[in-house]
N, C-alpha and C. Protein backbone atom coordinates (compact mmCIF):
# COMPACT_ATOMS: atom_id res chain seq x y z
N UNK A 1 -11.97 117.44 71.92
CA UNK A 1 -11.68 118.86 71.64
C UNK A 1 -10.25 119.00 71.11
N UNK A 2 -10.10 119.69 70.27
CA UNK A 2 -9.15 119.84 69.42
C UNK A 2 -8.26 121.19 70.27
N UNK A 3 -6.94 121.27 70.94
CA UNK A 3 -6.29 122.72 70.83
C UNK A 3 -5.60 123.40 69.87
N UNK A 4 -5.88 124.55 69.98
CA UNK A 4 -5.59 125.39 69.04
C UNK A 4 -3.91 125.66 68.96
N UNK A 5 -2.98 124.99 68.61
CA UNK A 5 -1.48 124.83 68.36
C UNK A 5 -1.16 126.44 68.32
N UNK A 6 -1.82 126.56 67.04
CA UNK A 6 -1.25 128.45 66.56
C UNK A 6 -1.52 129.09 67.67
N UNK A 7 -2.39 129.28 68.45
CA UNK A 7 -3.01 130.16 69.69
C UNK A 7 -2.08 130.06 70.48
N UNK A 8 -1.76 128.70 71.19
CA UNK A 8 -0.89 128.51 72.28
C UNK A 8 0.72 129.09 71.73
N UNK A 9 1.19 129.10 70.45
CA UNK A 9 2.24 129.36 70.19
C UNK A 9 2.46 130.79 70.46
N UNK A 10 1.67 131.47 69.41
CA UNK A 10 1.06 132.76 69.99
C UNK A 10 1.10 133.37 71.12
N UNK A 11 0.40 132.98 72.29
CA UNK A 11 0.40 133.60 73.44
C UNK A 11 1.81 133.37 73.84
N UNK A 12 2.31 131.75 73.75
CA UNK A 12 3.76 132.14 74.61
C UNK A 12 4.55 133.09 74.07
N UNK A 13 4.55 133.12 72.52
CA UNK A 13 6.06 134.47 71.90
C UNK A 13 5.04 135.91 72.09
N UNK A 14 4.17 135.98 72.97
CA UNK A 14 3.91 136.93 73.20
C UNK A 14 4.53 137.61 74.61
N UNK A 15 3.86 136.22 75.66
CA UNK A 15 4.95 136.60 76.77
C UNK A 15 5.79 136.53 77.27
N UNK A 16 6.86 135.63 76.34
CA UNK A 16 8.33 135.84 75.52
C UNK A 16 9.00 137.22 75.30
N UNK A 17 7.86 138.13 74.85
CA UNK A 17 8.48 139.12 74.05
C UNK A 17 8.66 140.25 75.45
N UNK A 18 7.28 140.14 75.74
CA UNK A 18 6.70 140.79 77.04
C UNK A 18 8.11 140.72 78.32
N UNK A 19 8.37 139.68 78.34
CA UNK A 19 9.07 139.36 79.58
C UNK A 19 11.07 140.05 79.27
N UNK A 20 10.82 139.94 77.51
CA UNK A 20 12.27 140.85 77.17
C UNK A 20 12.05 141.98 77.23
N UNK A 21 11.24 142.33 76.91
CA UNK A 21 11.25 143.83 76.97
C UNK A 21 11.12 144.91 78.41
N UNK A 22 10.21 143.96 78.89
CA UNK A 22 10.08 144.36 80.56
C UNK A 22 11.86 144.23 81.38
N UNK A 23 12.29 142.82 80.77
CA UNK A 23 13.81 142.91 81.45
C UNK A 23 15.09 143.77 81.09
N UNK A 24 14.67 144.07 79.74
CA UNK A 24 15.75 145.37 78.61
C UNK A 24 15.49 146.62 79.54
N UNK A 25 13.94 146.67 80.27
CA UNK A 25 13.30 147.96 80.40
C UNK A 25 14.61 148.06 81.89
C-alpha cells in the first residue's frame, strides 16, 4: 500500500494552522 504523502502533509498544515489560531485566539 502506497501512502498518500500530499494527504498526510495536508492534514498536518492543517492542524498546524488550527493549533495557531486557537493559541492567537
Amino acid at each position: 500500500m502506497e501512502t498518500n504523502i500530499v494527504e498526510v502533509e495536508n492534514f498536518v498544515q492543517q492542524s498546524e494552522e488550527r493549533r495557531v489560531s486557537a493559541f492567537t485566539w
